[in-house]
C-alpha atoms as a PDB file:
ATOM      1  CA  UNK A   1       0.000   0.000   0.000  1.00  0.00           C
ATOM      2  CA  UNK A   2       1.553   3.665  -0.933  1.00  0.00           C
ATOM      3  CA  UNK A   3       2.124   6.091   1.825  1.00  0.00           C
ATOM      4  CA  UNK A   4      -1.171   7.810  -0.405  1.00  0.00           C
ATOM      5  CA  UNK A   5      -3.656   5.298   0.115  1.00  0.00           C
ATOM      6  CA  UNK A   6      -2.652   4.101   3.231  1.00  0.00           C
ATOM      7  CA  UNK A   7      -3.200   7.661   4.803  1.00  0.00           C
ATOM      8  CA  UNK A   8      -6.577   7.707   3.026  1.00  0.00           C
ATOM      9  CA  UNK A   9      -7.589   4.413   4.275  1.00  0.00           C
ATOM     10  CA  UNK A  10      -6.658   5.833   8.085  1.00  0.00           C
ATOM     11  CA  UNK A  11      -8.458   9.063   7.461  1.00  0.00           C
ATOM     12  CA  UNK A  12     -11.450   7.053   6.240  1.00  0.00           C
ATOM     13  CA  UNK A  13     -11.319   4.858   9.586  1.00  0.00           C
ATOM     14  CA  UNK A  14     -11.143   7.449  11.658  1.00  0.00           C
ATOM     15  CA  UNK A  15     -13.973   9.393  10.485  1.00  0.00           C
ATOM     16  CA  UNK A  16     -15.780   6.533  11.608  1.00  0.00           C
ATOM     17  CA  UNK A  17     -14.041   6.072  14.815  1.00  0.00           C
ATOM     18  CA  UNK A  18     -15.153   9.958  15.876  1.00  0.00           C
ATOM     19  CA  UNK A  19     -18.617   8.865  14.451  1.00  0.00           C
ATOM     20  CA  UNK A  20     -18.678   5.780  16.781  1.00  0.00           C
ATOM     21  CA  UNK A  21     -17.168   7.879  19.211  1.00  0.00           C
ATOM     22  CA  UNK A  22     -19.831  10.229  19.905  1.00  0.00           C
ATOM     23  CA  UNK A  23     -22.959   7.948  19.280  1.00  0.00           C
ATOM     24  CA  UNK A  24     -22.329   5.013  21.467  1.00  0.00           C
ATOM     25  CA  UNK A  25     -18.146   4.500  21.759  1.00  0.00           C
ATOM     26  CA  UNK A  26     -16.444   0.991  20.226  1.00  0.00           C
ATOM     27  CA  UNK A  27     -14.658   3.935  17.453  1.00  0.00           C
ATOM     28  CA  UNK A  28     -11.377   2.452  18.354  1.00  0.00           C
ATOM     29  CA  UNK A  29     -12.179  -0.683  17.199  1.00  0.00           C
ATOM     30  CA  UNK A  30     -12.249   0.977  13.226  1.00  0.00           C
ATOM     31  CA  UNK A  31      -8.932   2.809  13.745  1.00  0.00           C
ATOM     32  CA  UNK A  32      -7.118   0.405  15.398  1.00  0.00           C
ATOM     33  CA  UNK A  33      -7.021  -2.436  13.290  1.00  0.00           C
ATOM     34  CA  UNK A  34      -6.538   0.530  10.448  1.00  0.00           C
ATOM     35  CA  UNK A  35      -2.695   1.126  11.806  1.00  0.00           C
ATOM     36  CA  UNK A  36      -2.484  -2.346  12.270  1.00  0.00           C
ATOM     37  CA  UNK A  37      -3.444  -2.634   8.680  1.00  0.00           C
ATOM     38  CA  UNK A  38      -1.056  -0.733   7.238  1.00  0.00           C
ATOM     39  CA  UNK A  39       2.020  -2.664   8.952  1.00  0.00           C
ATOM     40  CA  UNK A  40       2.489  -0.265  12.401  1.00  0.00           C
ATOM     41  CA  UNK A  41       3.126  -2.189  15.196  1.00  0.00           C
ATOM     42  CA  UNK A  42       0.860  -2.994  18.006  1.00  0.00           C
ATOM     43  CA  UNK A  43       2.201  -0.762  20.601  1.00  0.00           C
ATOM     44  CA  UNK A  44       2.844   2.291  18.464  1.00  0.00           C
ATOM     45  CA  UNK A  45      -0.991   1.857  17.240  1.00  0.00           C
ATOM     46  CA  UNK A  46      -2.084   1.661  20.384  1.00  0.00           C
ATOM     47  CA  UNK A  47      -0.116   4.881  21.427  1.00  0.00           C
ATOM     48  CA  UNK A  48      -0.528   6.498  18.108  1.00  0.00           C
ATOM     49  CA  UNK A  49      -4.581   5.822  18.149  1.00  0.00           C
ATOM     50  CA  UNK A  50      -5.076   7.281  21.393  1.00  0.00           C
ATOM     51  CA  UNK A  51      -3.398  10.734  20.313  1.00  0.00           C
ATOM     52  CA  UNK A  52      -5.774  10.110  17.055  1.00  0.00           C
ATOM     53  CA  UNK A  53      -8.749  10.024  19.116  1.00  0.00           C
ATOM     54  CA  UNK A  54      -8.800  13.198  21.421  1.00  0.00           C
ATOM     55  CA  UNK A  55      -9.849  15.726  18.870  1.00  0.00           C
ATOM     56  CA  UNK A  56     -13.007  13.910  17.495  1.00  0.00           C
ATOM     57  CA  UNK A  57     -13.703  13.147  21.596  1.00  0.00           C
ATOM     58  CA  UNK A  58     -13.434  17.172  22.658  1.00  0.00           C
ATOM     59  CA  UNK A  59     -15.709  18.149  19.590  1.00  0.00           C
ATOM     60  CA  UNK A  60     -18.312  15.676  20.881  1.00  0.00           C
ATOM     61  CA  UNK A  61     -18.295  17.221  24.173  1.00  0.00           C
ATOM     62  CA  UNK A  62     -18.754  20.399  22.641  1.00  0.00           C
ATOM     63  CA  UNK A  63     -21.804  19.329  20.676  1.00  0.00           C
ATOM     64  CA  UNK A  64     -23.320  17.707  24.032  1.00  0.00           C
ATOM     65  CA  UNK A  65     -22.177  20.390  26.361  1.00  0.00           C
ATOM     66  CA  UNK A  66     -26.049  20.947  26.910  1.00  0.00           C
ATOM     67  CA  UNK A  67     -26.665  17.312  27.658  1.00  0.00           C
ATOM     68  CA  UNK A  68     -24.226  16.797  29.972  1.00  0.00           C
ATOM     69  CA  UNK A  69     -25.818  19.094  32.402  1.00  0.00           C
ATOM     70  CA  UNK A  70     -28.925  16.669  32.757  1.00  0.00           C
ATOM     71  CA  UNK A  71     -26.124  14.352  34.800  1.00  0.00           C
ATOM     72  CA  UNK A  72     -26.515  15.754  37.871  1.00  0.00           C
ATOM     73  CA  UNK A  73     -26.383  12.727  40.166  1.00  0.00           C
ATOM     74  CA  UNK A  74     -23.128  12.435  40.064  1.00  0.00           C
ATOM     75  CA  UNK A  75     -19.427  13.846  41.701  1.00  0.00           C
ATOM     76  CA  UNK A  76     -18.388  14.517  38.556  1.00  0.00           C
ATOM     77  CA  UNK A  77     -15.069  16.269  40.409  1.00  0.00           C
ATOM     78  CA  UNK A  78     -14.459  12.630  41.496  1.00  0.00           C
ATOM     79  CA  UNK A  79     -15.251  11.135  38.087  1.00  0.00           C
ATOM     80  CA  UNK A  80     -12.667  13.498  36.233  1.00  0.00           C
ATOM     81  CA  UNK A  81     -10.010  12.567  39.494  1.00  0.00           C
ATOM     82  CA  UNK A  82     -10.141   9.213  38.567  1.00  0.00           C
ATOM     83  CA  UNK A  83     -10.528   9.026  35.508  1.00  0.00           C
ATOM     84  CA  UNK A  84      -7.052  10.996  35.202  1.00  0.00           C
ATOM     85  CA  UNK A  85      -5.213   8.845  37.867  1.00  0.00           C
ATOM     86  CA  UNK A  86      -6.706   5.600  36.454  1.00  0.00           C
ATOM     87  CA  UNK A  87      -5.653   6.782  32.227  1.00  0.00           C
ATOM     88  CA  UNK A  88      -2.066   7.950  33.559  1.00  0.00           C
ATOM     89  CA  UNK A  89      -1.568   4.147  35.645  1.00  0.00           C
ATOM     90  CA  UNK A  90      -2.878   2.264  32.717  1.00  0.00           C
ATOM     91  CA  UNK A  91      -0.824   4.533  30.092  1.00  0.00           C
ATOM     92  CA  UNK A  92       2.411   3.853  32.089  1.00  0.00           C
ATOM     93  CA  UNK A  93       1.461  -0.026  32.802  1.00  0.00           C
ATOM     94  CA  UNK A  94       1.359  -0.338  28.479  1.00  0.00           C
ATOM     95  CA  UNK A  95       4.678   0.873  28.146  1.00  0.00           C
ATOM     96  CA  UNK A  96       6.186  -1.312  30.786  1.00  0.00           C
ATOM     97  CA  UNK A  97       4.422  -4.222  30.269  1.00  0.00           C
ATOM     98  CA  UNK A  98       3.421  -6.907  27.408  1.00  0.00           C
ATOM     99  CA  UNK A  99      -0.362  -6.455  26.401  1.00  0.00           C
ATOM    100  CA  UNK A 100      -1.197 -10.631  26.296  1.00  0.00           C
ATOM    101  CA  UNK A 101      -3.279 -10.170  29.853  1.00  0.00           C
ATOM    102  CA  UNK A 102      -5.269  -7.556  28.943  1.00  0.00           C
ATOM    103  CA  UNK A 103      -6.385  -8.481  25.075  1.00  0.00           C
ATOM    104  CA  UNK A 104      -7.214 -11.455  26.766  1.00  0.00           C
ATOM    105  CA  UNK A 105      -9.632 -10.466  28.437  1.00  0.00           C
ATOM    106  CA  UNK A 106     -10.596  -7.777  26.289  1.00  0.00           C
ATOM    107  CA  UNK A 107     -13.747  -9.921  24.522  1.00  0.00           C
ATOM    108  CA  UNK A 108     -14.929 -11.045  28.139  1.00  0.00           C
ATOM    109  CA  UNK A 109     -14.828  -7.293  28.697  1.00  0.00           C
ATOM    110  CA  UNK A 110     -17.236  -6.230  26.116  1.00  0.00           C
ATOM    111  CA  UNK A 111     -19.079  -9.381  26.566  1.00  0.00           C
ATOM    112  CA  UNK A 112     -20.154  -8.024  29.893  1.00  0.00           C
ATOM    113  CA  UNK A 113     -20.547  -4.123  28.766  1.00  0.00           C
ATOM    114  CA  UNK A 114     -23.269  -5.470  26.332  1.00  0.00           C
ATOM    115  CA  UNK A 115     -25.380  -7.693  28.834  1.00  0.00           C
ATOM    116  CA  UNK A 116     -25.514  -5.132  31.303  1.00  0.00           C
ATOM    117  CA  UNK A 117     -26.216  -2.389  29.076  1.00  0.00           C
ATOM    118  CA  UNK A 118     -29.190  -4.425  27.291  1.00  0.00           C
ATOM    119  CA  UNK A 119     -30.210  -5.224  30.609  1.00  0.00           C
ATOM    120  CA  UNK A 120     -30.226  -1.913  31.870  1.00  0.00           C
ATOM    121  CA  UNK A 121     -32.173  -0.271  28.604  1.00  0.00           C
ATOM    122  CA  UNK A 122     -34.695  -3.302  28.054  1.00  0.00           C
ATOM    123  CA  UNK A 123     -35.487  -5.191  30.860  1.00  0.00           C
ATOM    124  CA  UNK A 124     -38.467  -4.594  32.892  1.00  0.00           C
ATOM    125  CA  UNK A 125     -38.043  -1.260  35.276  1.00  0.00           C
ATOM    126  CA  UNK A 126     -39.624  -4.353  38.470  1.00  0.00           C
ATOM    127  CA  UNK A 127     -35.784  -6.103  37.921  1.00  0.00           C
ATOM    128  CA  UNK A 128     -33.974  -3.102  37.303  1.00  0.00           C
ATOM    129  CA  UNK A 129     -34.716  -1.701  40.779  1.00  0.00           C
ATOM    130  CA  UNK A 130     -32.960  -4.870  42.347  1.00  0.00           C
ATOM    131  CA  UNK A 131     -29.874  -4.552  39.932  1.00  0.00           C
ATOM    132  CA  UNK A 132     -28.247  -1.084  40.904  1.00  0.00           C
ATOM    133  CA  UNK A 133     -24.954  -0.035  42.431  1.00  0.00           C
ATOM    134  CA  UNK A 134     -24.415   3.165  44.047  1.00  0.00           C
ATOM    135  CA  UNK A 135     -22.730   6.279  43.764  1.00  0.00           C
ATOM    136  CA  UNK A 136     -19.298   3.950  44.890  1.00  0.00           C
ATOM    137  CA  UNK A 137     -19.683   1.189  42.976  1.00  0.00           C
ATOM    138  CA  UNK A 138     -19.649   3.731  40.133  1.00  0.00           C
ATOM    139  CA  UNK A 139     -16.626   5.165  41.212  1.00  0.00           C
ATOM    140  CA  UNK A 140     -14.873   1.728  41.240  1.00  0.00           C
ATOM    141  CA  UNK A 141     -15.824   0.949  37.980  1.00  0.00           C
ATOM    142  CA  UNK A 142     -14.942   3.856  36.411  1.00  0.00           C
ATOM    143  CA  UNK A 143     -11.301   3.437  37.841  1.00  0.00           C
ATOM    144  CA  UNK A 144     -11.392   0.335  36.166  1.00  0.00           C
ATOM    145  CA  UNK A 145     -12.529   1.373  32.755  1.00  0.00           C
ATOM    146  CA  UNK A 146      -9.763   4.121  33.367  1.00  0.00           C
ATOM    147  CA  UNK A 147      -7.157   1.355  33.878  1.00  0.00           C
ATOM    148  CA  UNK A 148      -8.239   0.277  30.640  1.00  0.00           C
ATOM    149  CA  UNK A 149      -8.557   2.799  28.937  1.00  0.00           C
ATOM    150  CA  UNK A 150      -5.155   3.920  29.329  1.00  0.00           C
ATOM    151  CA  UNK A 151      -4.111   0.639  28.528  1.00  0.00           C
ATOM    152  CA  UNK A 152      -5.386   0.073  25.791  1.00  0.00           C
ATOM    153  CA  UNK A 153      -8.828   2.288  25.222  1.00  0.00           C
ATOM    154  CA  UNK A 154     -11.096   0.747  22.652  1.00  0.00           C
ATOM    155  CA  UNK A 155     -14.181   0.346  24.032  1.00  0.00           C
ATOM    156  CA  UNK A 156     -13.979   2.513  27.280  1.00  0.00           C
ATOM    157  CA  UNK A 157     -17.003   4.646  26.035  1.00  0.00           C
ATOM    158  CA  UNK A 158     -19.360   1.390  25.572  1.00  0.00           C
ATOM    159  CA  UNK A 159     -17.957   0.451  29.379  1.00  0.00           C
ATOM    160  CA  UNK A 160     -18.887   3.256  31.204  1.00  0.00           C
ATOM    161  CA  UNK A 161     -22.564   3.464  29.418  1.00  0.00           C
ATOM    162  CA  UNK A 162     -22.835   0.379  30.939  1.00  0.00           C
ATOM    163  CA  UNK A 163     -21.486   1.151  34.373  1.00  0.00           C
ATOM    164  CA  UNK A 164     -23.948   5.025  33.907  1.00  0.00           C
ATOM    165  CA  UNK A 165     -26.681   2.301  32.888  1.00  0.00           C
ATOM    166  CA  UNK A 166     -26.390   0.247  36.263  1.00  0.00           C
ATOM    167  CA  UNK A 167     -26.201   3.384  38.288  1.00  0.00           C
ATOM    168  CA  UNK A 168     -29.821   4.209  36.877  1.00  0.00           C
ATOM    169  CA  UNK A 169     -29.287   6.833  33.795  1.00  0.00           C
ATOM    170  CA  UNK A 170     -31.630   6.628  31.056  1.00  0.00           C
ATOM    171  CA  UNK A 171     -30.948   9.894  29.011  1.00  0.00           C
ATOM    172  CA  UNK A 172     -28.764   8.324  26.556  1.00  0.00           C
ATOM    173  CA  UNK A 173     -28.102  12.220  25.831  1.00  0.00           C
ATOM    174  CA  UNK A 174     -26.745  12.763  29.009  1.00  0.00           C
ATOM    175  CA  UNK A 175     -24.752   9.906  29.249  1.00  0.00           C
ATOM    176  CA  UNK A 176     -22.780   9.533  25.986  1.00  0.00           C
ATOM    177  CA  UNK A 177     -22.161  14.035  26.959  1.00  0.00           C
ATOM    178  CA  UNK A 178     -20.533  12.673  30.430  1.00  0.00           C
ATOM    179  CA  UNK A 179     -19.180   9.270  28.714  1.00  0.00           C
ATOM    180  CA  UNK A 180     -17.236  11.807  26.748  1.00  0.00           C
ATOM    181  CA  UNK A 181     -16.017  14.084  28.767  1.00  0.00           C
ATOM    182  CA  UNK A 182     -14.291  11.382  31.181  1.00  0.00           C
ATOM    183  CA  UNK A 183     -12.821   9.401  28.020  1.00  0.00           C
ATOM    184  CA  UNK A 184     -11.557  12.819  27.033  1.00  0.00           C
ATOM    185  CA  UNK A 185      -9.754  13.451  30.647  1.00  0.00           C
ATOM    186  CA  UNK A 186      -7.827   9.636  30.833  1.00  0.00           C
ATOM    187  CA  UNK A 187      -7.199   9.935  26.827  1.00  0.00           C
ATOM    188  CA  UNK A 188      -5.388  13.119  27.635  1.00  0.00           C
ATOM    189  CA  UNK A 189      -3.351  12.476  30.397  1.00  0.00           C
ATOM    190  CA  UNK A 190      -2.386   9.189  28.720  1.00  0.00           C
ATOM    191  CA  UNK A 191      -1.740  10.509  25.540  1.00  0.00           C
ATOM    192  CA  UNK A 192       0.803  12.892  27.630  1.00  0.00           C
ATOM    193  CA  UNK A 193       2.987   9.847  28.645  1.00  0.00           C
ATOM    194  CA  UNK A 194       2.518   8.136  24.986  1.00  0.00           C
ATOM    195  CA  UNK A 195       4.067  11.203  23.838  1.00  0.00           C
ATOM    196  CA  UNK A 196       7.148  11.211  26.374  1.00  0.00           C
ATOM    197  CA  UNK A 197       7.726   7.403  25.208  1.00  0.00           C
ATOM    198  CA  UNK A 198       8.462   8.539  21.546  1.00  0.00           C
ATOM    199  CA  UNK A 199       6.531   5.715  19.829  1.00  0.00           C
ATOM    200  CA  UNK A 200       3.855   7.954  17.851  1.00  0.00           C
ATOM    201  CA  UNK A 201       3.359   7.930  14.136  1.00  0.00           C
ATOM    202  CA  UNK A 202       2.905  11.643  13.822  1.00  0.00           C
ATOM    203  CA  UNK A 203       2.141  11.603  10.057  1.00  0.00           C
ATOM    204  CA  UNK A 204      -0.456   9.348  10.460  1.00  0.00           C
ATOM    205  CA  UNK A 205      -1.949  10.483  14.182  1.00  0.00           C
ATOM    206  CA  UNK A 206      -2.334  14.037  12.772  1.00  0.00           C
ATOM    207  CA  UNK A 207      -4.515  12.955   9.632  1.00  0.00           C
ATOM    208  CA  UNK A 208      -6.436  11.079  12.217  1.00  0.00           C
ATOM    209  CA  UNK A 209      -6.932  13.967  14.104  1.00  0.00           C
ATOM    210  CA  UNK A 210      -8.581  16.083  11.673  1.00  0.00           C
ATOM    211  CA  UNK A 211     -10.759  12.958  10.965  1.00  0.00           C
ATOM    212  CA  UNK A 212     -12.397  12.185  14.083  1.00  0.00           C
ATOM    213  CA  UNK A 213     -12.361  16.096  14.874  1.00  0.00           C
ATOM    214  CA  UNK A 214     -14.585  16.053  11.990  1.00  0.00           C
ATOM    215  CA  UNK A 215     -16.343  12.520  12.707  1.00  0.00           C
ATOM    216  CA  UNK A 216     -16.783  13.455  16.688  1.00  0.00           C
ATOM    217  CA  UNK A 217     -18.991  16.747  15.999  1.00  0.00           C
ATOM    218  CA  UNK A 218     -21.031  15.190  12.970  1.00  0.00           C
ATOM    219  CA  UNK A 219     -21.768  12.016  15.074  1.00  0.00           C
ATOM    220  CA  UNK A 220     -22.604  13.814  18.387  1.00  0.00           C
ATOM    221  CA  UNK A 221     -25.209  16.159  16.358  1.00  0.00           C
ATOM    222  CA  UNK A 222     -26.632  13.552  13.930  1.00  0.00           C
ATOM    223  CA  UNK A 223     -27.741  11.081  17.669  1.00  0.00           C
ATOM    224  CA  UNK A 224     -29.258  14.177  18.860  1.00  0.00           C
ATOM    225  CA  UNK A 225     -31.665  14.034  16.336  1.00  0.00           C
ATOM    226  CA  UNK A 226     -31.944  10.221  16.447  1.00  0.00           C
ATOM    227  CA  UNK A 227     -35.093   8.277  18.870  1.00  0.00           C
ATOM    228  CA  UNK A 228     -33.162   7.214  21.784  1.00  0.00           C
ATOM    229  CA  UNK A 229     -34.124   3.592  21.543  1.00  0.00           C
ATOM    230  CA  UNK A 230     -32.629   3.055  17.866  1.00  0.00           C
ATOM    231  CA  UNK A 231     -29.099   4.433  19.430  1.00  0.00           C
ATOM    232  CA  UNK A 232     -29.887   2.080  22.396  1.00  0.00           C
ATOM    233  CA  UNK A 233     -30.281  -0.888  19.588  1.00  0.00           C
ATOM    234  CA  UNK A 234     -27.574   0.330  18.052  1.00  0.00           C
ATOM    235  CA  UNK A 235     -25.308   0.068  21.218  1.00  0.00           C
ATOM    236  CA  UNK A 236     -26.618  -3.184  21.809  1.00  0.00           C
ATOM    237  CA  UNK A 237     -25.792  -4.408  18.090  1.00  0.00           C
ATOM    238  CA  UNK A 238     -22.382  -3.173  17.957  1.00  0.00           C
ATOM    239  CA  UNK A 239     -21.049  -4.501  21.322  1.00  0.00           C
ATOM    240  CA  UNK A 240     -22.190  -7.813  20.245  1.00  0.00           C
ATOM    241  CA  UNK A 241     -20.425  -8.112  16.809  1.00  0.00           C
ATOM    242  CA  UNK A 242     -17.644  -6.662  18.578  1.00  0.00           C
ATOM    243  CA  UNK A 243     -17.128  -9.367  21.400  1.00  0.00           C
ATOM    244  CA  UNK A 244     -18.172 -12.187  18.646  1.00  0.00           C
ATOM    245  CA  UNK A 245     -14.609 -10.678  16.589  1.00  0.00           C
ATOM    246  CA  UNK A 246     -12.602 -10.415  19.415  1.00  0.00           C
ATOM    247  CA  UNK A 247     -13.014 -13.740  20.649  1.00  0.00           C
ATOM    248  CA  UNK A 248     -12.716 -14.906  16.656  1.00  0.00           C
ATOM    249  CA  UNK A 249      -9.919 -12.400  16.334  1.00  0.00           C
ATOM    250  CA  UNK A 250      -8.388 -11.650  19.432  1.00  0.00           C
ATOM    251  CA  UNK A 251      -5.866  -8.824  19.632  1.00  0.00           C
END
């Protein structure tokens, strides 16, 4: 593939990626294999897809700044807190560390982010009052996702509807706005140490960038105007397909 087409083919995935991105999260699992695709190695992918990412995940928040106001049962101080400390640990543990343990489990992973998210949008509302967890239990998660996500990432946005889901959120408005905003805080402050290893494609992250800038604010906007429960569906759908690849195809 020429350096041409293969920069094409990468701004093509991540258009999709800050489409994903901003309608129910899993983007990462277009651009990803992309780098892969065009012969960069694992790690650098990983790092350079996370730097890729940021732009089309701040103009999302933009478009839902509204929305995220409707999440008002939450610390959202503490959110952001861990969500930084958790994306900076996870960041450093992928550049010390082989990634076999965590694609491993990466397919279990979204296996469980899709049950409990089509639980929590379809079952009847007599079951969902005796499957909830608290304000903590959301906290924990989160720092888990955040692990992850600095880690490795794809997938963090689908995780944390599903944690916002148990927790009791229905506004799927309001939680893809605050979804965003925390991906956006552990991407950052992971990108920041992916950027001190020296590992990023720059060519290829910054035609990325203007991608999912572009795919972020044109996804966010077009599920605004979408009925909740075909974006539900849709969230559904896509986690399933993805944990049927990964455990066909894992990482």
């Amino acid at each position: 593939m020429t350096g041409g087409s293969h920069l094409l083919l990468l701004f093509a995935a991540a258009l999709v990626t800050g489409v994903m991105n901003a309608i129910a999260g899993g983007g990462s699992f277009v651009s990803f294999p992309a780098l892969l695709f065009v012969g960069i190695p694992a790690v650098p992918a990983n790092v350079t897809n996370n730097i890729a990412t940021i732009p089309g995940q701040l103009a999302s928040v933009w478009a839902y700044r509204h929305d995220i106001r409707a999440a008002t049962n939450f610390d959202i101080k503490m959110l952001l807190l861990i969500s930084t400390v958790g994306g900076l640990i996870g960041a450093l543990v992928l550049l010390w560390t082989p990634s076999a343990v965590f694609s491993g489990v990466l397919p279990w992973l979204m296996l469980l982010a899709t049950v409990v998210f089509a639980i929590g949008n379809f079952a009847p509302q007599s079951i969902l009052r005796r499957v909830t967890i608290g304000a903590r239990g959301v906290n924990t998660a989160q720092f888990a996702i955040a692990l992850y996500g600095g880690y490795f990432g794809a997938g963090i946005g689908f995780m944390m509807l599903a944690a916002l889901t148990l927790y009791g959120m229905r506004d799927i408005h309001a939680m893809n706005g605050l979804k965003l905003v925390l991906a956006s805080c552990m991407t950052f402050v992971s990108g920041i140490a992916f950027i001190a290893s020296g590992q990023i494609y720059w060519t290829e992250a910054l035609v990325m960038c203007v991608a999912t800038l572009i795919g972020g604010y044109i996804g966010a906007r077009g599920a605004k105007r979408i009925d909740p429960r075909v974006i539900k569906t849709f969230v559904v759908v896509l986690g399933a397909s993805l944990t049927i690849y990964f455990f066909m195809y894992p990482v």
